[in-house]
Protein backbone atom coordinates (compact mmCIF):
# COMPACT_ATOMS: atom_id res chain seq x y z
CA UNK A 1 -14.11 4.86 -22.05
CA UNK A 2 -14.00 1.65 -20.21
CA UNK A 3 -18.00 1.98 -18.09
CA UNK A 4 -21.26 3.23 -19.48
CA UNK A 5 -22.88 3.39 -16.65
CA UNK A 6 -22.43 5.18 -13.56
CA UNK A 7 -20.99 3.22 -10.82
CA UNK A 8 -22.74 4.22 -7.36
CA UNK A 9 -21.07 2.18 -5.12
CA UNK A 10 -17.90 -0.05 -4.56
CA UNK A 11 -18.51 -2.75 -2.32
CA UNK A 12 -14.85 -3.77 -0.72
CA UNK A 13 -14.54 -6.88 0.92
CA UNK A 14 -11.19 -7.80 2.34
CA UNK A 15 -9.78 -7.86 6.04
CA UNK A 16 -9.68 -4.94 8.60
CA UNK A 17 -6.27 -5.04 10.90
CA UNK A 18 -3.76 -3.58 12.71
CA UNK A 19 -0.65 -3.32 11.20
CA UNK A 20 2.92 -3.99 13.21
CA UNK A 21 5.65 -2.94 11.31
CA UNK A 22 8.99 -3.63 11.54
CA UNK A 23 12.63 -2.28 9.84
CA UNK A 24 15.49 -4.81 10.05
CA UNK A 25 18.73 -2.76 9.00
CA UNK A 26 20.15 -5.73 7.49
CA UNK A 27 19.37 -8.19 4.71
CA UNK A 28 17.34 -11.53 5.31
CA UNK A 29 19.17 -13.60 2.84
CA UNK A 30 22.45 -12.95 4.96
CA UNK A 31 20.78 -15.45 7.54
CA UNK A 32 19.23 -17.98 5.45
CA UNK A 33 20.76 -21.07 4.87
CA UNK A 34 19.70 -22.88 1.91
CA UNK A 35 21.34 -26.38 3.35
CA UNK A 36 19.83 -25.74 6.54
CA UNK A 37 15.76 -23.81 5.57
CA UNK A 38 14.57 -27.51 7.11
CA UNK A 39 15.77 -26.23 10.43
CA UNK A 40 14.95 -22.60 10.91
CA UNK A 41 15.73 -20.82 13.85
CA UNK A 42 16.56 -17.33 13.22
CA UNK A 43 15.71 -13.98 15.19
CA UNK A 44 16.04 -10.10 14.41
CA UNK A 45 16.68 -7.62 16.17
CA UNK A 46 14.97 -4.54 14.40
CA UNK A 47 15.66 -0.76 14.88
CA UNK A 48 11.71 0.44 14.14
CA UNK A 49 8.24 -0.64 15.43
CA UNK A 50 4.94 1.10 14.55
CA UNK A 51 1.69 -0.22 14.85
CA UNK A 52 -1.06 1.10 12.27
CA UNK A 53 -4.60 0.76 11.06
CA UNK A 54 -4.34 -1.38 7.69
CA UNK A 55 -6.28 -4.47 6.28
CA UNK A 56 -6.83 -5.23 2.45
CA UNK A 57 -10.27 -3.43 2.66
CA UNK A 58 -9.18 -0.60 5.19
CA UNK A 59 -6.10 0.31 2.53
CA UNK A 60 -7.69 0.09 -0.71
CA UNK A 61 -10.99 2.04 0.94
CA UNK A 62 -8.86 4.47 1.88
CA UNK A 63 -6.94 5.01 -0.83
CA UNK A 64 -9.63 4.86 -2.92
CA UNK A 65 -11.28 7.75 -1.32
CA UNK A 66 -8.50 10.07 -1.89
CA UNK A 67 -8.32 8.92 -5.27
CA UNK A 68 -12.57 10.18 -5.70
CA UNK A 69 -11.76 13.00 -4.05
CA UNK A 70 -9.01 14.11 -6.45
CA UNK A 71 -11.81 13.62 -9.50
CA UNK A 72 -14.23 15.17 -7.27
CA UNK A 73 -16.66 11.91 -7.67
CA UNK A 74 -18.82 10.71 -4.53
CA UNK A 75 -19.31 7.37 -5.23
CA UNK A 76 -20.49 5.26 -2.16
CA UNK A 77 -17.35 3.33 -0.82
CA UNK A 78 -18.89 0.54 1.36
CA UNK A 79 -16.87 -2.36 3.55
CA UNK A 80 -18.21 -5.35 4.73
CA UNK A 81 -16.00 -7.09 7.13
CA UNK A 82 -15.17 -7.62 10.83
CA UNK A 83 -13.86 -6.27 13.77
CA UNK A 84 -12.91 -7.34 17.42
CA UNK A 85 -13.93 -5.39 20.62
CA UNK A 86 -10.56 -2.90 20.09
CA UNK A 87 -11.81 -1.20 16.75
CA UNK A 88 -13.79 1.64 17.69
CA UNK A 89 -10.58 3.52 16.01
CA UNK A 90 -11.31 1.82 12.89
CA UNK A 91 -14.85 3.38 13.01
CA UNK A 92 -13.97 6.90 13.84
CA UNK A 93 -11.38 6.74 10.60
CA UNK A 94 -13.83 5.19 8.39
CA UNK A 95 -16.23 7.76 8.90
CA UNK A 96 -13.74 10.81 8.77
CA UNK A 97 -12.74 9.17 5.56
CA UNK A 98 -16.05 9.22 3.84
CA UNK A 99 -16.75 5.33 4.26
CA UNK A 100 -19.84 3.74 4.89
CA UNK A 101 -19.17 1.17 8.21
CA UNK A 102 -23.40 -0.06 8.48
CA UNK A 103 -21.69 -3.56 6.85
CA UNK A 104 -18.88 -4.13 9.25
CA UNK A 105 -19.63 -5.88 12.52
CA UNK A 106 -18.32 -5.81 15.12
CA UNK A 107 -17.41 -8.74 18.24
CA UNK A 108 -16.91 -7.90 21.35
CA UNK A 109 -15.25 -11.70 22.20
CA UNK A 110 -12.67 -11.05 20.05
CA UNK A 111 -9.56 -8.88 18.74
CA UNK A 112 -9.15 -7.51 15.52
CA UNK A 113 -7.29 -8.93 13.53
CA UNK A 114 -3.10 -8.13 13.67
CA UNK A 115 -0.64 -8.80 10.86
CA UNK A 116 2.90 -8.50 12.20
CA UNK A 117 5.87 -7.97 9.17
CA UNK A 118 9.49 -7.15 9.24
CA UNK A 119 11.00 -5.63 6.28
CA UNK A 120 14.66 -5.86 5.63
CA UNK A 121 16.43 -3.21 3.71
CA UNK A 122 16.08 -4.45 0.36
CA UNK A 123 12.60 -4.47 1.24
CA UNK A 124 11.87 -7.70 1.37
CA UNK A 125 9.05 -9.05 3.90
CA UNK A 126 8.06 -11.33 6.35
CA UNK A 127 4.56 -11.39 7.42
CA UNK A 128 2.61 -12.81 10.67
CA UNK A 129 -1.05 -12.69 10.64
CA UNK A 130 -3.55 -13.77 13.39
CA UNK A 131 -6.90 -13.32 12.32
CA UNK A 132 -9.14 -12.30 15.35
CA UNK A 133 -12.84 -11.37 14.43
CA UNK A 134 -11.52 -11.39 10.47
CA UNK A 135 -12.45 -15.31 10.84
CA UNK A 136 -16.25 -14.56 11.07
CA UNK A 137 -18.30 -14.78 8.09
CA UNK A 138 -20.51 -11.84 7.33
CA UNK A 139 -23.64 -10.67 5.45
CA UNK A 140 -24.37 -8.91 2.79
CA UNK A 141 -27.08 -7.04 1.98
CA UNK A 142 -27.87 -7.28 -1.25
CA UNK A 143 -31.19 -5.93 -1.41
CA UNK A 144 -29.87 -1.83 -0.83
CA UNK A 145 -26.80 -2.67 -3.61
CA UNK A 146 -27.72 -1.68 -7.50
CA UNK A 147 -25.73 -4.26 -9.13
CA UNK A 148 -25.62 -3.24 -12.49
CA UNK A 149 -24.33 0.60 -10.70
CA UNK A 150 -22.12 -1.35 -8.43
CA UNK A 151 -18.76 -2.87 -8.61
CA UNK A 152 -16.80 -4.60 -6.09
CA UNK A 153 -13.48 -6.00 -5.02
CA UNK A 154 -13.20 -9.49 -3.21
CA UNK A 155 -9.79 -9.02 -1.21
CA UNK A 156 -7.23 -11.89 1.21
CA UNK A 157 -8.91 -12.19 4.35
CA UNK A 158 -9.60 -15.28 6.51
CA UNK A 159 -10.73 -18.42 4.67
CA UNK A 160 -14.30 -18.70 5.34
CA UNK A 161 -15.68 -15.65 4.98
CA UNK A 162 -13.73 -15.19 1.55
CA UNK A 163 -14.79 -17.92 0.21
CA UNK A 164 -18.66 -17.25 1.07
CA UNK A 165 -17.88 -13.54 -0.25
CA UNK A 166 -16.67 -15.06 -3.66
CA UNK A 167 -19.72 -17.81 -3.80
CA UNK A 168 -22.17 -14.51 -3.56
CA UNK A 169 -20.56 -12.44 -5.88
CA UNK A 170 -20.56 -15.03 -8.14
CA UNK A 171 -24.48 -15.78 -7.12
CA UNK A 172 -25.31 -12.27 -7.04
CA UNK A 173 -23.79 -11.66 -10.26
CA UNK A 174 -21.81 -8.74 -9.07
CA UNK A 175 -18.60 -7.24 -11.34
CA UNK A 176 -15.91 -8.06 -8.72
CA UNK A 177 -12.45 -7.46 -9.22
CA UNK A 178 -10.45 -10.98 -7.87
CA UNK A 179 -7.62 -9.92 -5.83
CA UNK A 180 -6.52 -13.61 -4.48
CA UNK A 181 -2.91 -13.23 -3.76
CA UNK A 182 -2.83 -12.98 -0.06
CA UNK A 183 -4.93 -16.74 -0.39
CA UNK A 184 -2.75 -18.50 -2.55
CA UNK A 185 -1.40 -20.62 0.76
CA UNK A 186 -4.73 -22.19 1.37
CA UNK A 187 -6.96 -21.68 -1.59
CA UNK A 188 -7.87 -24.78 -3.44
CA UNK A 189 -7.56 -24.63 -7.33
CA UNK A 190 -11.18 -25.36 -8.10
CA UNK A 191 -11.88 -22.14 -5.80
CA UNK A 192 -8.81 -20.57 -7.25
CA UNK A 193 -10.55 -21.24 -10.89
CA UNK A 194 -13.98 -20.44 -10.19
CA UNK A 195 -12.88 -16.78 -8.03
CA UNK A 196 -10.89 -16.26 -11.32
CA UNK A 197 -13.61 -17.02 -13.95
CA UNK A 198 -16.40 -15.31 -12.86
CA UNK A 199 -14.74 -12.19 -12.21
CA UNK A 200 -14.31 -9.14 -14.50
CA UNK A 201 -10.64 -8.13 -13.26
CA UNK A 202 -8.14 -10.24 -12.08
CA UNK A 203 -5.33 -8.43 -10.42
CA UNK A 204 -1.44 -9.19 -8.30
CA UNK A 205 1.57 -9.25 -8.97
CA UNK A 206 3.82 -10.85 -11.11
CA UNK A 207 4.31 -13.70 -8.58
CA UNK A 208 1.32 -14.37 -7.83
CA UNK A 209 -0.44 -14.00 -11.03
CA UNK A 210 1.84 -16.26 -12.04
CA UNK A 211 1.26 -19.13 -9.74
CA UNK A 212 -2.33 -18.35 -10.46
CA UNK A 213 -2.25 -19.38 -13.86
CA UNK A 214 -0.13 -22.20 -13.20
CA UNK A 215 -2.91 -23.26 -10.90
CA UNK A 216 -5.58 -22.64 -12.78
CA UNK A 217 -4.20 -24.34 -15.89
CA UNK A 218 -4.36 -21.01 -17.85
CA UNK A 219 -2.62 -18.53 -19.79
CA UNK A 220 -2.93 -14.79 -19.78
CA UNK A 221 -4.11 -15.42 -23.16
CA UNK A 222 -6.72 -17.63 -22.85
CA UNK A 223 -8.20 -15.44 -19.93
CA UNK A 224 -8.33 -12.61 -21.51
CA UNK A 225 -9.80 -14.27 -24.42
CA UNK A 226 -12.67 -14.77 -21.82
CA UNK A 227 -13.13 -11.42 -21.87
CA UNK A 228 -11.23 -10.91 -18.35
CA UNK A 229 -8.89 -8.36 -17.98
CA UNK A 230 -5.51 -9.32 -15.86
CA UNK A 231 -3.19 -6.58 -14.37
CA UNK A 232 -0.39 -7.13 -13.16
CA UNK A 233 1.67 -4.88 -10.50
CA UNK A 234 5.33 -4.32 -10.89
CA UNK A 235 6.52 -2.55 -8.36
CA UNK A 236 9.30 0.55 -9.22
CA UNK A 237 8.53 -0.93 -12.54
CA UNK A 238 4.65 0.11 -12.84
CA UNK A 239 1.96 -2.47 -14.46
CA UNK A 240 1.17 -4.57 -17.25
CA UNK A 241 -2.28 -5.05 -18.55
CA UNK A 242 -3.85 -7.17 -20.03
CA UNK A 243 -6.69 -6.76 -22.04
CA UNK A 244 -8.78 -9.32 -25.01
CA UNK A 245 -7.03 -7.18 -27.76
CA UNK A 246 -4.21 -4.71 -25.86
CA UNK A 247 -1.36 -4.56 -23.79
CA UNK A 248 -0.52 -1.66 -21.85
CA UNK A 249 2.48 -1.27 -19.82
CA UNK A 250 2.62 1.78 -17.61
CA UNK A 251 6.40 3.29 -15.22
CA UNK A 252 5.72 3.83 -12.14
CA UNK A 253 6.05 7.40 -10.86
CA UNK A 254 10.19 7.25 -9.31
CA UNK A 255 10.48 8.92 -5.56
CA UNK A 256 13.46 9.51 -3.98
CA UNK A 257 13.05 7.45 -1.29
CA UNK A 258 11.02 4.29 -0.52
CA UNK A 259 10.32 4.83 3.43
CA UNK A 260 7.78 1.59 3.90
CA UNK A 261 6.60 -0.63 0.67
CA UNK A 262 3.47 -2.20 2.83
CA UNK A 263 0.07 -1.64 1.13
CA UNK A 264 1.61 -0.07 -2.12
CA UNK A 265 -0.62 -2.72 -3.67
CA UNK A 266 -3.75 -1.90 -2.43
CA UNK A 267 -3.02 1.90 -2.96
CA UNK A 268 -2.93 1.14 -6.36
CA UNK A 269 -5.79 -0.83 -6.45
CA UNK A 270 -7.66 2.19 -4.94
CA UNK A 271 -6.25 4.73 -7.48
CA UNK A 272 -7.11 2.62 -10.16
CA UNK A 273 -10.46 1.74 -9.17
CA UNK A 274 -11.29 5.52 -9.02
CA UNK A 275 -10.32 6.15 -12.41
CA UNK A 276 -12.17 3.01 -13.66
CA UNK A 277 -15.50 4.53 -12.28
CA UNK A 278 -14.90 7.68 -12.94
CA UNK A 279 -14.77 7.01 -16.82
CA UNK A 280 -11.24 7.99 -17.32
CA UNK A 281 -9.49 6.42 -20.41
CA UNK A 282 -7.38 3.32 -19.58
CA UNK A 283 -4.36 4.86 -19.44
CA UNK A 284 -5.05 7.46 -17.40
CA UNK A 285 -6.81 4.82 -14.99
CA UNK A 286 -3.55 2.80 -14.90
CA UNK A 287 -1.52 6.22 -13.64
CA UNK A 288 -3.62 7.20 -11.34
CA UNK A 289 -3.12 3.53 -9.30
CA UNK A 290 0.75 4.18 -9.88
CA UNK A 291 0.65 7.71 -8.39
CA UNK A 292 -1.54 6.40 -5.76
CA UNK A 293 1.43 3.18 -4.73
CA UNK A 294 3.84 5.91 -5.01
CA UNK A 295 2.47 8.27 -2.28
CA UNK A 296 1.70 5.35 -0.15
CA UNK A 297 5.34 4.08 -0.17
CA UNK A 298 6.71 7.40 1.29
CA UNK A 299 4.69 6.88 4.43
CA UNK A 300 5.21 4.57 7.14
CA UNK A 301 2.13 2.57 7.22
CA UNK A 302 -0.13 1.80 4.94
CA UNK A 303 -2.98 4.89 5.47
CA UNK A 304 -0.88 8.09 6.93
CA UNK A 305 -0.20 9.40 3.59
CA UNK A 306 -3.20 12.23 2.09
CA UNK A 307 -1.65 13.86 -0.89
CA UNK A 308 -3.41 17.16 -2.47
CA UNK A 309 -5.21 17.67 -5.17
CA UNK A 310 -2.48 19.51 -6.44
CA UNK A 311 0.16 16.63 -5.76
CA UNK A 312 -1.94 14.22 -6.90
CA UNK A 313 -2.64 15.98 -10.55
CA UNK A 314 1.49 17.00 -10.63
CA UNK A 315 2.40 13.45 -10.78
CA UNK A 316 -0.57 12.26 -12.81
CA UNK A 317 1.32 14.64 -15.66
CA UNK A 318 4.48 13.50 -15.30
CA UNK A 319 3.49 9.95 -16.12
C-alpha cells in the first residue's frame, strides 16, 4: 500500500480557464523554416473551433472526481484559485461535479483566464494563454485543512500566485505533488529546486522532467534517493516511475482514435491521484491515471468525457 492514513481532502491549486481549441488539418513543421524561425510570420487557417471549460485545477479536479467515484471514495476535492466576472459557469460545474468552490474567488474587474491552442494533425500544439483573474494571488486557509489527512497538487498557473502557493506548501508542510511543467518558461532554478525538493511527487513528461533535472542539477537518481518519487508521462506509451528502490513502467490503454490530446495530462494526474488515496497498490494506481488520459483524449475538450463505472473497470483489466 502506498498511504496509511486516510486522505480527507486534496487541495488542487492550478489555473481555472477557458479553453479555445483549434484543429489545423495540416502539419506545422510543413511551415517552419529552420533558416528563417528568427523571422516568423506564419498563419493557419483551421477547420474546428470549440471553446471549453479547462484549467490545470478545473481538469485534474474533474477528472479526479470521476476517478473517486469509480472506487466509490468521497474524499473532499477542494480548488483554490481565481476567476474573472464570466465564471459563474465554472461554479455551477464545480458544484454538479462534487467540488468544493468556498476557496476560489472570484473578480468582477476581470476575465477569466483563456488559453487559446491549435493542434495540427500529428498532434502537435501551439498554445496562447492570457491570464485574466489567474494573475491574483489567493489565500489559503489552512486552519479547516488536516495536513497530515490532506494531500495536494501545486499546478502551472500565473507566476505569482504559484510561487506564493509553493512557499506555503512548503511552510505549511503539506505533501504536494510538484507539477511545474507549464512554468518552466519563467521559473527560476532556485524556485525550480526548492518546488522540487520539498515535494513528495514530482510529475511531467519526459520533456519537461527532463529540462527539470537539467535545471536543477539532478538526476532521477539522486531524487529519488531523497525519497521523492518522479513519474513521468509518456503519452500512447504510458508512464515511467520512479521510485527510491523500483521502476515501474506502465502501456497506456490503445483507442482507436485520438479526437483531442489537450488535458490528457491532467486526466491522468486525476486518475492517479484517486488510486493513491484510495490505497490501491502502485500499479493499479499507475492504470487507473492511464485509463483516465485515455478517456479524456476521445473527447474534444478537456472535461466532456464521464466514462461508467463499468467502462472505467473494463479498461482498468485490460491493462
Amino acid at each position: 500500500m502506498i498511504l496509511v492514513k486516510k486522505i480527507k481532502t486534496v487541495l488542487i491549486s492550478g489555473s481555472i480557464a477557458y479553453d479555445e481549441i483549434m484543429d489545423f488539418p495540416g502539419e506545422f513543421a510543413d511551415f517552419f523554416h529552420p533558416e528563417k524561425l528568427h523571422q516568423i510570420n506564419v498563419s493557419f487557417v483551421v477547420n474546428k473551433l470549440e471553446k471549453q471549460l479547462g484549467g490545470t485545477a478545473t481538469n485534474i479536479a474533474y477528472n479526479l472526481s470521476r476517478a473517486l467515484n469509480f472506487l466509490n471514495n468521497n474524499t473532499f476535492i477542494k480548488i483554490v484559485s481565481t476567476l474573472g466576472k464570466d465564471g459563474n459557469v465554472f461554479l455551477r460545474f464545480f458544484k454538479k461535479n462534487k467540488i468544493d468552490v468556498n476557496n476560489i474567488t472570484k473578480y468582477n474587474n476581470l476575465f477569466t483566464a483563456t488559453g487559446k491552442v491549435i493542434t495540427d494533425k500529428k498532434d502537435n500544439q501551439i498554445w496562447g494563454f492570457y491570464y485574466g483573474a489567474n494573475e491574483k494571488v489567493f489565500d489559503i486557509d489552512f486552519k479547516n485543512i488536516d495536513k497530515d489527512r490532506s494531500l495536494s497538487i501545486l499546478s502551472a498557473t500565473h507566476k505569482d500566485p504559484f510561487l506564493k502557493t509553493q512557499s506555503k506548501f512548503i511552510l505549511n508542510k503539506l505533501s504536494y505533488l510538484y507539477d511545474p511543467g507549464m512554468t518552466l518558461t519563467w521559473i527560476a532554478n532556485k524556485d525550480l529546486l526548492q518546488g522540487v525538493m520539498n515535494a513528495k511527487y514530482l510529475i511531467g513528461n519526459d520533456y519537461e522532467i527532463e529540462m527539470i533535472l537539467k535545471r536543477i542539477k539532478k538526476t532521477v537518481n539522486q531524487l529519488t534517493s531523497y525519497g521523492l518519487k518522479v513519474i513521468t508521462t509518456l503519452g500512447e506509451e504510458g508512464v515511467r516511475f520512479n521510485g527510491k528502490n523500483n521502476i515501474v513502467n506502465v502501456k497506456g490503454f490503445k483507442i482507436k482514435k485520438v479526437v483531442d490530446p489537450t488535458g490528457a495530462g491532467d486526466a491522468w494526474r486525476g486518475g492517479f491521484v484517486a488510486g493513491l488515496i484510495s490505497n490501491l497498490e502502485l500499479l493499479d494506481c499507475l492504470k487507473l491515471g492511464n485509463v483516465l488520459a485515455s478517456f479524456s483524449i476521445e473527447s474534444y475538450g478537456t472535461v466532456n468525457h464521464n466514462p461508467k463505472k463499468s467502462e472505467i473497470g473494463k479498461r482498468l483489466k485490460s491493462l
